[in-house]
Protein backbone atom coordinates (compact mmCIF):
# COMPACT_ATOMS: atom_id res chain seq x y z
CA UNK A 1 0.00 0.00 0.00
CA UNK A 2 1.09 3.35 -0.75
CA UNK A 3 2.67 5.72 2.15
CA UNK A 4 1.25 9.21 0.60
CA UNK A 5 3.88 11.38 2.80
CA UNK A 6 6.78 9.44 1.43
CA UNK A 7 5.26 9.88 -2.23
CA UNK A 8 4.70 13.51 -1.11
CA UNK A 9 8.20 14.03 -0.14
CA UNK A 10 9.45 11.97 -2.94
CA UNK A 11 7.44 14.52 -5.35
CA UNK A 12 9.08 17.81 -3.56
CA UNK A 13 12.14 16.46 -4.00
CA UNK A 14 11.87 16.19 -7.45
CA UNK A 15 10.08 19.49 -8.30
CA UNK A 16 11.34 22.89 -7.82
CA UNK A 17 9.85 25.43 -5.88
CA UNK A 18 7.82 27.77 -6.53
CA UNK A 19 4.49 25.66 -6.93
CA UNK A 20 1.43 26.95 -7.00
CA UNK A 21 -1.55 24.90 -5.54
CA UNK A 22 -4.82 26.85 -5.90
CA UNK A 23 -4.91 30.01 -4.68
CA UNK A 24 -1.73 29.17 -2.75
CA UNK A 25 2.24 29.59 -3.66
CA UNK A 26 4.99 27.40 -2.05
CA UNK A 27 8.39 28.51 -1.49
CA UNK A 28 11.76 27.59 -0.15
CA UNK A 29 12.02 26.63 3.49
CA UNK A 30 8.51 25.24 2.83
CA UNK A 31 6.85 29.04 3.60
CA UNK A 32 3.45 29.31 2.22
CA UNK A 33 1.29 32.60 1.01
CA UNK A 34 -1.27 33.80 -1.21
CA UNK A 35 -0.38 33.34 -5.02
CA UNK A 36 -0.15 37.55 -5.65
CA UNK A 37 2.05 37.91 -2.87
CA UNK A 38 5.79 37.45 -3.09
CA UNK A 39 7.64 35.67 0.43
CA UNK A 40 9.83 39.40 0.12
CA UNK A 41 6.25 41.20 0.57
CA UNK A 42 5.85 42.96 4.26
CA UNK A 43 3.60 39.93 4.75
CA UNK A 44 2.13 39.28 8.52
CA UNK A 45 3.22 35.67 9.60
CA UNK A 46 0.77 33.03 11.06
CA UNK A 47 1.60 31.08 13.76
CA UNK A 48 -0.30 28.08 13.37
CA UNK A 49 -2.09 26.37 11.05
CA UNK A 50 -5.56 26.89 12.99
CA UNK A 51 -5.32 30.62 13.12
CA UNK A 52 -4.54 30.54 9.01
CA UNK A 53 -7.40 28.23 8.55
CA UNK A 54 -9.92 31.16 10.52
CA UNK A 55 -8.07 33.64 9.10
CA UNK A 56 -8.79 32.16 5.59
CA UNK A 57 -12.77 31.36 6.50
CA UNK A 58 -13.31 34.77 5.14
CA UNK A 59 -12.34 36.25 1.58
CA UNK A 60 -10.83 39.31 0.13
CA UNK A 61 -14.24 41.00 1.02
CA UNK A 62 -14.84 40.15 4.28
CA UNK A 63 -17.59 37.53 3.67
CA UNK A 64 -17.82 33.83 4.96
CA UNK A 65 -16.01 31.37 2.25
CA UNK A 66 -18.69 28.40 2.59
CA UNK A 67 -16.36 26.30 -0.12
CA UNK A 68 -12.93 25.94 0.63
CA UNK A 69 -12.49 25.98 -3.07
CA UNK A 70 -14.16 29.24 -3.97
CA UNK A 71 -11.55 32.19 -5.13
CA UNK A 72 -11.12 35.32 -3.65
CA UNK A 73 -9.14 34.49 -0.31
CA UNK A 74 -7.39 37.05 1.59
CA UNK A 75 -4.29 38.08 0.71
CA UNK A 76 -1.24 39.51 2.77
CA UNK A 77 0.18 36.54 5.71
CA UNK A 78 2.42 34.09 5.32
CA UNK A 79 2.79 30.23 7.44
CA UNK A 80 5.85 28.89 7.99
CA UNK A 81 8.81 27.35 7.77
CA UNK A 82 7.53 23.94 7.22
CA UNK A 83 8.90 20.16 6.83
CA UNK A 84 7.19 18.27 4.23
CA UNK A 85 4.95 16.40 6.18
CA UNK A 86 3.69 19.68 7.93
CA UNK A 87 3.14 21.51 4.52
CA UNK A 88 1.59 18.41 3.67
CA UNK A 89 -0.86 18.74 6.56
CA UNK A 90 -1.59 22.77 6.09
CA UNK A 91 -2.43 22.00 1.99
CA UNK A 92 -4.92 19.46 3.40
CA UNK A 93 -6.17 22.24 5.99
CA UNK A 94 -6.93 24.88 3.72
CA UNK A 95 -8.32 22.33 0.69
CA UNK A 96 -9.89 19.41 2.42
CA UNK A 97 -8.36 16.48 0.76
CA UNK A 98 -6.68 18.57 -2.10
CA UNK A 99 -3.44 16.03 -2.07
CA UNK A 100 -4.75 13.47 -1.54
CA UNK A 101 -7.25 12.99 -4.04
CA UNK A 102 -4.64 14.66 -6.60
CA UNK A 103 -1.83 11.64 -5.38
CA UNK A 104 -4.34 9.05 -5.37
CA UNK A 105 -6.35 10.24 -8.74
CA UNK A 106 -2.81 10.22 -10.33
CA UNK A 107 -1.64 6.54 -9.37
CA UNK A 108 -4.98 5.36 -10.22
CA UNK A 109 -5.90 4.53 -6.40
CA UNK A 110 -9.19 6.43 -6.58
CA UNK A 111 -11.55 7.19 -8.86
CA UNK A 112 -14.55 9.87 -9.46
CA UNK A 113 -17.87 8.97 -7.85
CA UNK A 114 -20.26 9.94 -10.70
CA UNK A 115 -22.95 12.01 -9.45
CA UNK A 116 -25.94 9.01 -9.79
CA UNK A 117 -23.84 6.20 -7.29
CA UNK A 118 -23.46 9.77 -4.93
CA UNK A 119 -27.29 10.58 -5.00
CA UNK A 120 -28.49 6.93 -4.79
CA UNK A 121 -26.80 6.74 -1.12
CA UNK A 122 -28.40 9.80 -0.03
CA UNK A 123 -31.33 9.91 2.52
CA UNK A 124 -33.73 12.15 4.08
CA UNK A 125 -33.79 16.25 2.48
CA UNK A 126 -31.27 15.26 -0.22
CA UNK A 127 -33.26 12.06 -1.52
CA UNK A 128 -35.44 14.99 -4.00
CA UNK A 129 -32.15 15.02 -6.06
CA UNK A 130 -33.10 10.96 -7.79
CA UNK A 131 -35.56 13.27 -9.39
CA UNK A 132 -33.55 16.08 -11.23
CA UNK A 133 -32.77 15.63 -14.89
CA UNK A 134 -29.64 16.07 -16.25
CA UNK A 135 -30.39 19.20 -17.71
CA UNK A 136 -30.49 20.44 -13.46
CA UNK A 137 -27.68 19.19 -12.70
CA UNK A 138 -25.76 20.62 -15.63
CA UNK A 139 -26.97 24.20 -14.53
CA UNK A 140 -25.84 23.38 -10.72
CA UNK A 141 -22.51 22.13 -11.99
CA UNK A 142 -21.95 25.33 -14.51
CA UNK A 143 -23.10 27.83 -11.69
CA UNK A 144 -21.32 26.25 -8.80
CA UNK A 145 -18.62 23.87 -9.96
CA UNK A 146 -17.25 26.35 -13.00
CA UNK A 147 -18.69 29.57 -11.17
CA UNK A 148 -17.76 29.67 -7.38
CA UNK A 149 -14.50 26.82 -7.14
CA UNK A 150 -11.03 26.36 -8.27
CA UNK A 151 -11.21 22.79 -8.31
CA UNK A 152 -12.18 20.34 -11.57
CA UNK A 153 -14.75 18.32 -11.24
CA UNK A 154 -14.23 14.99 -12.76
CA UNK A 155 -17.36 13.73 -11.60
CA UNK A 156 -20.14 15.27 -13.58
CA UNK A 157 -18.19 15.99 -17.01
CA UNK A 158 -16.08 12.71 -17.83
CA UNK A 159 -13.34 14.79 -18.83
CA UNK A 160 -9.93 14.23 -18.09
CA UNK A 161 -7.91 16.24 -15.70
CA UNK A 162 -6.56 19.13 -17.35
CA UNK A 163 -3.08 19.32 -16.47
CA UNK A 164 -1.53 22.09 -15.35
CA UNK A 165 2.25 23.11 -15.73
CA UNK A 166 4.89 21.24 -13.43
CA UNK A 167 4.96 23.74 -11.01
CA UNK A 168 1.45 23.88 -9.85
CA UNK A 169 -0.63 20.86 -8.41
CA UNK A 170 -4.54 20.86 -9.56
CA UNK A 171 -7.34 20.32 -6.98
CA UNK A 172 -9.59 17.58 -8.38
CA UNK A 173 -13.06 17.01 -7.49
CA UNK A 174 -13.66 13.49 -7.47
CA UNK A 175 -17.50 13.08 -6.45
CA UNK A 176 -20.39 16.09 -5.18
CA UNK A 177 -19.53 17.95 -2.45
CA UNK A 178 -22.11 18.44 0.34
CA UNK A 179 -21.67 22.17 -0.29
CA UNK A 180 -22.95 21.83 -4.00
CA UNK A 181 -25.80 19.16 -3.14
CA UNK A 182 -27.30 21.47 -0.78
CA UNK A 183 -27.35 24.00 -3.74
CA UNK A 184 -28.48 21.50 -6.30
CA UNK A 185 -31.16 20.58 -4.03
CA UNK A 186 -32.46 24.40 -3.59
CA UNK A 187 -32.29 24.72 -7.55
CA UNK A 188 -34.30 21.81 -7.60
CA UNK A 189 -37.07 23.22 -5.30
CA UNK A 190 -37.42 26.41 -6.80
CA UNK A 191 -37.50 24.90 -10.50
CA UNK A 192 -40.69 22.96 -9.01
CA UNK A 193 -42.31 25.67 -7.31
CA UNK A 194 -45.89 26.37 -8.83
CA UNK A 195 -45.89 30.01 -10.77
CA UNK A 196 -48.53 32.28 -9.65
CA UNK A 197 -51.30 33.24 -11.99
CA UNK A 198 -51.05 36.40 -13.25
């Protein structure tokens, strides 16, 4: 069975820094900061991976991120120095899962979900989604999927992932988030509400 922090520290090693993950940049020493800011910038440090995690809960506006995905977080701080296995720990922090999905997607270890095995488990408010058409769900997936996150969803689209240059890691979306069925399901609803008579 595969060890993902060795293969994780065996990938490092064998690609130079700067990468880019999201909305994130990696540096040397293992310092991480927002993709528009430079390590040089008068950037405020973070001292642990908790307070980055509430300090990124909010975007550049001030508003509540729901998705980890969605763009627009906050620029200006910087976390670090890091070993490998703790920048391994803050990617999975700020993007739920974002290596490992990525790792396991690439050696073939997991596999999307497609979005009928994901709706046929669900139970109680989120059983009204066996009755959208496909026609729903490709509106949900253009408005939330393409519209509000930075990572590809492999689930809905069959399409390959689209990779990215060799210093950046993609964030794959390997089956619906809870996030984007609880949208899906209020599409749904209002779609079915009865129009008023004139």
């Amino acid at each position: 069975m595969m060890n993902i922090l060795e293969y994780w520290q065996g990938w490092l090693a064998e690609n130079p820094l700067p990468i880019q993950v999201g909305e994130l940049q990696l540096w040397e020493g293992y310092w991480i900061c927002h993709k528009k800011d430079v390590l040089t910038d008068p950037l405020v440090p973070i001292p642990s991976l908790l307070d980055l995690k509430l300090k990124l809960r909010m975007d550049s506006k001030g508003l509540f991120r729901p998705l980890k995905g969605k763009p627009g977080m906050v620029r200006g701080w910087k976390f670090g120095p890091l070993d490998a296995e703790s920048l391994f720990y803050a990617l999975e922090g700020i993007y739920p899962l974002a290596l490992t999905h990525w790792i396991g997607y690439k050696e073939k270890i997991l596999l999307p979900v497609d979005f009928k095995s994901t709706i046929q488990r669900q139970v109680g408010m989120y059983q009204i989604l066996k009755k959208g058409d496909e026609t729903l769900i490709d509106q949900a997936t253009k408005e939330i999927c393409l519209g509000q996150c930075l990572r590809q969803n492999l689930w809905w689209s069959n399409q390959p992932l689209i990779e990215t240059k060799p210093s950046s890691i993609p964030l794959v979306c390997l089956e619906a988030c809870p996030f984007f069925l609880e949208q899906a399901r209020k599409l749904l609803l209002k779609k079915r509400q009865p129009r008023c008579p004139a």
